[in-house]
Protein backbone atom coordinates (compact mmCIF):
# COMPACT_ATOMS: atom_id res chain seq x y z
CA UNK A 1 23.19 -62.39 10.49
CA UNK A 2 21.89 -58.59 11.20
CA UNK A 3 24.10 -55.71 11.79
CA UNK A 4 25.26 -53.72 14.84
CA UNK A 5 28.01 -50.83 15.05
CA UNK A 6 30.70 -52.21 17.32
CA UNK A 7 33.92 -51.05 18.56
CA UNK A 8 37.27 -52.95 19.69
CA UNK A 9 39.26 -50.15 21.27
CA UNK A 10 38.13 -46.86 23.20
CA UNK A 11 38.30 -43.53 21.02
CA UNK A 12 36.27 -41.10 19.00
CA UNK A 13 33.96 -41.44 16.28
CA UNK A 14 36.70 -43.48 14.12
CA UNK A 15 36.57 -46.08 16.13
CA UNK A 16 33.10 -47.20 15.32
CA UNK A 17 32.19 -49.72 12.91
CA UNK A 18 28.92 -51.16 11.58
CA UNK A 19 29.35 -54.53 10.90
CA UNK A 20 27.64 -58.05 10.67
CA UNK A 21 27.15 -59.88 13.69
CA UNK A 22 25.54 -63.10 14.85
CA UNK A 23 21.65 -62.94 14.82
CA UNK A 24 20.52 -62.39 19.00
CA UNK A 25 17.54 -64.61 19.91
CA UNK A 26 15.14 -63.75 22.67
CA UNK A 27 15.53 -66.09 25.80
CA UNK A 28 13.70 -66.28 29.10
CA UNK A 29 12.32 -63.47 30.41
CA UNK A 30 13.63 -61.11 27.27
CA UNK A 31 12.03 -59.28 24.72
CA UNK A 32 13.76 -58.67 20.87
CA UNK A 33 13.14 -55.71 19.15
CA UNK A 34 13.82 -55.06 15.43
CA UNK A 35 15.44 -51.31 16.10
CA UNK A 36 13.80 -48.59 13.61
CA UNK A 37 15.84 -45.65 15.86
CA UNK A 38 18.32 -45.11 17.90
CA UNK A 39 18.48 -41.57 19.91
CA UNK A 40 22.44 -40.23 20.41
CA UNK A 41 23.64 -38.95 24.65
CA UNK A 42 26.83 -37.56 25.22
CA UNK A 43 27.05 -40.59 27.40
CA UNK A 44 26.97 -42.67 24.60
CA UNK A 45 30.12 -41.35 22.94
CA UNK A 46 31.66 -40.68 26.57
CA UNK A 47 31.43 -44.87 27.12
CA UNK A 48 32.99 -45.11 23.82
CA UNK A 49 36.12 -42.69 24.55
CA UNK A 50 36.76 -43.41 28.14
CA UNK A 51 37.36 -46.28 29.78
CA UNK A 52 37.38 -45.84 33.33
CA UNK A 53 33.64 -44.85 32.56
CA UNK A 54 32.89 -47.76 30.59
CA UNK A 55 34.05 -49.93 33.75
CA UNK A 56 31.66 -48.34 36.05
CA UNK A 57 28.63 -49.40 34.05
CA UNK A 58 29.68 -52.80 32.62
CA UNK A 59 30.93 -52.12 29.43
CA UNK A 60 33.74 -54.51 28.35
CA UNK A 61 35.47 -55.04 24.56
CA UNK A 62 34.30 -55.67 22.07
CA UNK A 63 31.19 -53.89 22.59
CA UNK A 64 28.36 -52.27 20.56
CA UNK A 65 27.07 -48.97 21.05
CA UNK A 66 24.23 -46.40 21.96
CA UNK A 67 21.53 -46.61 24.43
CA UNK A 68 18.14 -45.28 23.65
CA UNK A 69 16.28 -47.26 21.24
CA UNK A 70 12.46 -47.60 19.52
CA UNK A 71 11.36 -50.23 17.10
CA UNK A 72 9.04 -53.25 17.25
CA UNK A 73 8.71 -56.49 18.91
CA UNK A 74 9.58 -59.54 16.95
CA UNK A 75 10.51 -62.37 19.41
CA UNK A 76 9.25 -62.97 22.91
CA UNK A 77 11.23 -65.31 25.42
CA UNK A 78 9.25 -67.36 28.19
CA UNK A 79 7.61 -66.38 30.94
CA UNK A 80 7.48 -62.48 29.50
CA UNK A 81 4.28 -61.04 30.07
CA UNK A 82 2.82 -57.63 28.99
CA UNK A 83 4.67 -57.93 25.36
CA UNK A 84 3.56 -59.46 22.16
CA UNK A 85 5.36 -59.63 18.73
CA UNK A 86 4.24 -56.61 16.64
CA UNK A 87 3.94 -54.44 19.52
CA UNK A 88 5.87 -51.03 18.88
CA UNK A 89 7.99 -50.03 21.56
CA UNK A 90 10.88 -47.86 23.06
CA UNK A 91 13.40 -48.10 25.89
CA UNK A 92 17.06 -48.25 27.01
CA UNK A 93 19.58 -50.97 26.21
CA UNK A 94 22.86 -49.32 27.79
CA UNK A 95 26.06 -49.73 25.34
CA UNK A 96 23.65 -51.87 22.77
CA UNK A 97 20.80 -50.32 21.37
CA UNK A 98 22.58 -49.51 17.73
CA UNK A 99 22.02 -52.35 16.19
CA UNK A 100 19.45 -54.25 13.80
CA UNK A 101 18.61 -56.23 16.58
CA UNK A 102 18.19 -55.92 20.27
CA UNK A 103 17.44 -58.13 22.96
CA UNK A 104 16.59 -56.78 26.38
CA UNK A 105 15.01 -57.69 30.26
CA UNK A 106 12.42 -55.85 30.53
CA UNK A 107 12.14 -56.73 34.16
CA UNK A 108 15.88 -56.21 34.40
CA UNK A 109 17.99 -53.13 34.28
CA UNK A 110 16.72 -52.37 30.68
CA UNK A 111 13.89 -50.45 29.78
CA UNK A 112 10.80 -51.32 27.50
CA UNK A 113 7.74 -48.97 26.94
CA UNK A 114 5.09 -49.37 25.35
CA UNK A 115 5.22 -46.63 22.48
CA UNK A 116 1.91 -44.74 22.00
CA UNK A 117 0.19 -44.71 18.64
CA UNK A 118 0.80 -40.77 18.35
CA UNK A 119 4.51 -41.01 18.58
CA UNK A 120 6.74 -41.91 16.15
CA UNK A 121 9.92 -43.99 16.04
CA UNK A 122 11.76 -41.28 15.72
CA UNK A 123 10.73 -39.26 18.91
CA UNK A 124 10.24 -42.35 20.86
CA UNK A 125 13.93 -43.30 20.43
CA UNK A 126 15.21 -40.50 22.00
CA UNK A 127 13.20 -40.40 24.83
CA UNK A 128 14.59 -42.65 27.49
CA UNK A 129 18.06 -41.18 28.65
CA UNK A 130 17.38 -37.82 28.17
CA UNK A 131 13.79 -37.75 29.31
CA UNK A 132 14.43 -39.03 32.89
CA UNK A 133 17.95 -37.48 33.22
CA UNK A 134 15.74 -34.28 32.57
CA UNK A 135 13.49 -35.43 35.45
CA UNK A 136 15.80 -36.65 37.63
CA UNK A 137 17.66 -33.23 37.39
CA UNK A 138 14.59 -31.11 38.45
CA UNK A 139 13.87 -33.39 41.32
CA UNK A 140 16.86 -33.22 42.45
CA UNK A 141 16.80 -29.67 42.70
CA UNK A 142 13.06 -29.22 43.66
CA UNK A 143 12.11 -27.27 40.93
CA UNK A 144 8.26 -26.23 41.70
CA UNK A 145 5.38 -23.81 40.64
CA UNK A 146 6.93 -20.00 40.93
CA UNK A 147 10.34 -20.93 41.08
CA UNK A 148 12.92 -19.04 38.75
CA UNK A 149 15.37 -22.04 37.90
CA UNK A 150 19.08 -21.82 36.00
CA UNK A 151 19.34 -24.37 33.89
CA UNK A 152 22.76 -24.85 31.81
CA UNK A 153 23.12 -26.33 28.63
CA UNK A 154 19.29 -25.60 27.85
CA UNK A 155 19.77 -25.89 24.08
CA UNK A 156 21.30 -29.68 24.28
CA UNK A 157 19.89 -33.23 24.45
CA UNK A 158 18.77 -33.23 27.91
CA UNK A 159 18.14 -29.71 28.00
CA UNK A 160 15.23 -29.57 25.73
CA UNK A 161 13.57 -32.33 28.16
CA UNK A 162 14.47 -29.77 31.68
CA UNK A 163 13.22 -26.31 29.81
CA UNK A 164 9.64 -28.00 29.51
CA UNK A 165 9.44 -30.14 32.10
CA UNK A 166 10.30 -27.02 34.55
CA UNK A 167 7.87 -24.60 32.25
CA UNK A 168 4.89 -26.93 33.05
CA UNK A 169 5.98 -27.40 36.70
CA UNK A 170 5.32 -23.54 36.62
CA UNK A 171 8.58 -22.50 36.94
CA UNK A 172 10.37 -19.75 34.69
CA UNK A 173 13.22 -20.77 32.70
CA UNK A 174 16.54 -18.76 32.79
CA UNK A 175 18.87 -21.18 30.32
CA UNK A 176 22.65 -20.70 29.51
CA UNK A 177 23.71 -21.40 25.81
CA UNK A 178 25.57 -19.94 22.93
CA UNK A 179 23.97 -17.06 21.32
CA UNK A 180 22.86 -18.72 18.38
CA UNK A 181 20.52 -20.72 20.11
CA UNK A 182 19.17 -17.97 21.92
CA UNK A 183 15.68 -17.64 19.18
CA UNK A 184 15.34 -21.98 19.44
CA UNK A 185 15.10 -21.52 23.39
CA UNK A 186 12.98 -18.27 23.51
CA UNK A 187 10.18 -20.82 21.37
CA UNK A 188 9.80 -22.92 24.78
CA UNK A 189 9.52 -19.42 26.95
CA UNK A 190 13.26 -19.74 28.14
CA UNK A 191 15.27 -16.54 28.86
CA UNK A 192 18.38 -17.04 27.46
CA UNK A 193 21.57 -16.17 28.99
CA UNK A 194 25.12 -16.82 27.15
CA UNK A 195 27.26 -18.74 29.72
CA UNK A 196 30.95 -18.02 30.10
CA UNK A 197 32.85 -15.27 32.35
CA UNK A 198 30.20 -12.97 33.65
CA UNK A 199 27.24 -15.40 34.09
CA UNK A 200 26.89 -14.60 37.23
CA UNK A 201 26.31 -10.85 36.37
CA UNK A 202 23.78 -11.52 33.47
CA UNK A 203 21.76 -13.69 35.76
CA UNK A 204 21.42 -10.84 38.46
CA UNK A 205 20.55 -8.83 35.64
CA UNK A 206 17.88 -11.63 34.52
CA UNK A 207 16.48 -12.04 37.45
CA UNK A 208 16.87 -9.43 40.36
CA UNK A 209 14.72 -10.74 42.35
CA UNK A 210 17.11 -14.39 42.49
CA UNK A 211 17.24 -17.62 41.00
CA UNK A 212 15.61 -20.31 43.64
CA UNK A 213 17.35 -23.09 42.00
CA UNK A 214 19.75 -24.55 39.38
CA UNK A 215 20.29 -27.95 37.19
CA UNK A 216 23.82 -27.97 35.30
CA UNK A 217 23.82 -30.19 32.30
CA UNK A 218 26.95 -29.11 31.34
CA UNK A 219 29.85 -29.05 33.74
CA UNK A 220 29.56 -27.18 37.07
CA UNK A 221 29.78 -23.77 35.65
CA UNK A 222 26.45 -23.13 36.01
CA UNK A 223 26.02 -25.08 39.71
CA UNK A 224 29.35 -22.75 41.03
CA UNK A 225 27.35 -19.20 39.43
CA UNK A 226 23.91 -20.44 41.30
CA UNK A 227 26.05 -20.73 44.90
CA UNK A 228 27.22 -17.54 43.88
CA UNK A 229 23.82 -16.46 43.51
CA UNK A 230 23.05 -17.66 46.60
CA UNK A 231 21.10 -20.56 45.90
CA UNK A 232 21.46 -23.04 48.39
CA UNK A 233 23.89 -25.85 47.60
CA UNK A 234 20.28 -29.14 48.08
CA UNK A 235 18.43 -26.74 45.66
CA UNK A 236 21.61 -27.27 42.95
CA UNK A 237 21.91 -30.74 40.34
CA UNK A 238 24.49 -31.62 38.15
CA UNK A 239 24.21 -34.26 35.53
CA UNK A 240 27.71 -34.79 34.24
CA UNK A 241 30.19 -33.28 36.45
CA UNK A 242 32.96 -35.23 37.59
CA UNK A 243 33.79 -33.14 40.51
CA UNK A 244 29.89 -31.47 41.41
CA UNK A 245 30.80 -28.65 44.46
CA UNK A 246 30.33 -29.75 48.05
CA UNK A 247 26.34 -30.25 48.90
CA UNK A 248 25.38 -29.67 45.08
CA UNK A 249 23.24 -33.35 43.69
CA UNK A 250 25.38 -35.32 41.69
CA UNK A 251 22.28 -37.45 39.55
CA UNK A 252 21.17 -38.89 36.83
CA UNK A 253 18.79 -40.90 34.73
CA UNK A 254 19.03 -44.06 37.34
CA UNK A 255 17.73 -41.25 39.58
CA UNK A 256 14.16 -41.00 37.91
CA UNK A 257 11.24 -42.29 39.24
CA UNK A 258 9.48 -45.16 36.60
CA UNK A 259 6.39 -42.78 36.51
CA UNK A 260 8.49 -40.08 34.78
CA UNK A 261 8.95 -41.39 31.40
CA UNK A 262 4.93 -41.96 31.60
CA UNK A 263 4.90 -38.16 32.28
CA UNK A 264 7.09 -36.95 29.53
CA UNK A 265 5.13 -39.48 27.00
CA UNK A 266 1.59 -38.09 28.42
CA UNK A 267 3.18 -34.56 27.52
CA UNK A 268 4.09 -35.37 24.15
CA UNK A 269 0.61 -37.35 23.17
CA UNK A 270 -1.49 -34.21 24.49
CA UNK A 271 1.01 -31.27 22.63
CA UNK A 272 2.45 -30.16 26.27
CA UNK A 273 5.79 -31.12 25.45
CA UNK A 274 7.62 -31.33 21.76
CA UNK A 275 11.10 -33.20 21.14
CA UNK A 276 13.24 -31.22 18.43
CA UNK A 277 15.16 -33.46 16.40
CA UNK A 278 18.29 -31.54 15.40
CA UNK A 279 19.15 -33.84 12.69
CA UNK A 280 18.76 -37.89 11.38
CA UNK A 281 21.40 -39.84 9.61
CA UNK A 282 21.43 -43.70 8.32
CA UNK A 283 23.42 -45.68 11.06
CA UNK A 284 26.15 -45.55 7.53
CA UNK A 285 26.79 -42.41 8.60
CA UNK A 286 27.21 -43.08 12.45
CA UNK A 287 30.61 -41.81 13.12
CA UNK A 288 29.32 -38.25 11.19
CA UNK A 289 26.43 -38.29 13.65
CA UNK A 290 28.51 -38.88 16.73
CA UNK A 291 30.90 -36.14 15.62
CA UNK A 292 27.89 -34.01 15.64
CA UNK A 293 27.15 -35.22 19.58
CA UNK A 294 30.03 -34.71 20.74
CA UNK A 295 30.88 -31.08 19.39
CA UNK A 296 27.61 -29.93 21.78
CA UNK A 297 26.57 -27.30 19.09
CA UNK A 298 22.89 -28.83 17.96
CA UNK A 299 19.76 -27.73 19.00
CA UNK A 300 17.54 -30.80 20.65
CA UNK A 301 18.06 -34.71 19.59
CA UNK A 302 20.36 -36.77 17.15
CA UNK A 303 18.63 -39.91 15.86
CA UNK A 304 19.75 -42.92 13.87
CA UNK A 305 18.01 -44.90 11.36
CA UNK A 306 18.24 -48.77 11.23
């Protein structure tokens, strides 16, 4: 047996269990990995609590929980090629990476990295969601060299991923966030701006000149302020908006191009880019940690232990 937190109905944190479970066994084509951490995404408490969501990506009852995932290999199916047992890696295992145990296709709709010797568990677990959402957000909003770019929700999971990746595409960072966050940001070269009534104002003050382009992480306040700002509505992303305005990207993590997640691990080996853990709790204390997620008041990553 090994141990995975499950759930039987939709809800908040109270609804998640860690239990005992049947041990999973590699078959063809898969790869098992003995999970050391587990990084937390809104989505992953958003699949838990709402159902119609969970539908669009598969998820069905009883299910386990979590996405993003690092640990080591400990069983390889046949025909798998480029993995070996004892080989540390990191990936994405929608709705099932919290667990003792994983098993995933590599070749499938899962991803499996290779984790670099300079980059611990810890990091490397939270690096799949929010690393590519990051990316796939910039792209989307052709964020380049020179550009002054409003990113909202700059203090959060997948902001800490856009603020760098858009500092070393040589853009300058404008961020929206709560004023307590405002020191954390100004430590990746982010002007802060609080969001809320009047963000449209503060900006203009900001930046006079304009903003060339937006990514909203949080909503569509911050993609209906850049239209207001005039930024055209191709140059404007939002991540998790159910109801984006008309012309504004609606993307996301599927979104990312496979060389991204290279890029983002390059960064961190080399000291370009650094991944904040906000806090770390035993996967005992999951349904504290997802409390934490879901209030949207920590600065950078959650991670669980296995």
């Amino acid at each position: 047996m090994s141990r995975a937190v499950m759930y039987d109905t939709f809800g908040g944190p109270e609804v998640l269990e860690l239990r005992e479970v049947p041990e999973p066994h590699a078959g063809a084509g898969e790869v098992r990995v003995r999970v050391a951490a587990v990084g937390l995404n809104p989505m992953d408490w958003i699949l838990a609590s709402m159902p119609e969501v969970a539908q669009r990506f598969g998820i069905t009852l009883p299910s386990c929980f979590a996405t993003d995932f690092a640990g080591t290999v400990d069983e390889v199916g046949e025909g798998v090629s480029g993995f070996a047992v004892g080989d540390r890696v990191y990936g994405a295992a929608t709705g099932r990476a919290a667990a003792d145990l994983v098993v995933v296709d590599p070749a499938g709709a899962d991803t499996l990295r290779h984790t670099p010797a300079e980059i611990s568990d810890e990091v490397a677990g939270t690096l799949a969601v929010a690393g590519m959402t990051a990316a796939a957000a910039l792209a989307a909003a052709d964020v380049t060299a020179g550009d002054t770019v409003l990113i909202g929700g700059a203090a959060g999971g997948v902001g800490v991923f856009a603020i760098q990746l858009a500092k070393l595409a040589g853009a300058r960072v404008i961020g929206t966030a709560s004023e307590g966050t405002f020191d954390f940001l100004r430590q990746f070269g982010v002007d802060p701006v609080t969001y809320g009534p009047g963000l449209v104002d503060r900006v203009h003050t900001l930046a006079p000149e304009g903003v060339g382009a937006a990514a909203d992480l949080f909503g569509t306040e911050v993609a209906e302020a850049a239209l207001a700002l005039g930024v055209p509505a191709q140059r404007i992303s939002t991540i998790a908006a159910a109801d984006p305005p008309e012309g504004v990207h609606a993307t996301g993590g599927i979104n990312a191009q496979p060389e991204d997640l290279q890029r983002i691990t390059d960064a961190i080996v080399i000291g370009e880019l650094t991944v904040p853990i906000a806090a770390t709790f035993p996967v005992e204390r999951i349904q504290e940690a997802v409390q934490l997620q879901a209030g949207r008041r920590v600065h950078g990553k959650i991670v669980i232990t296995m």
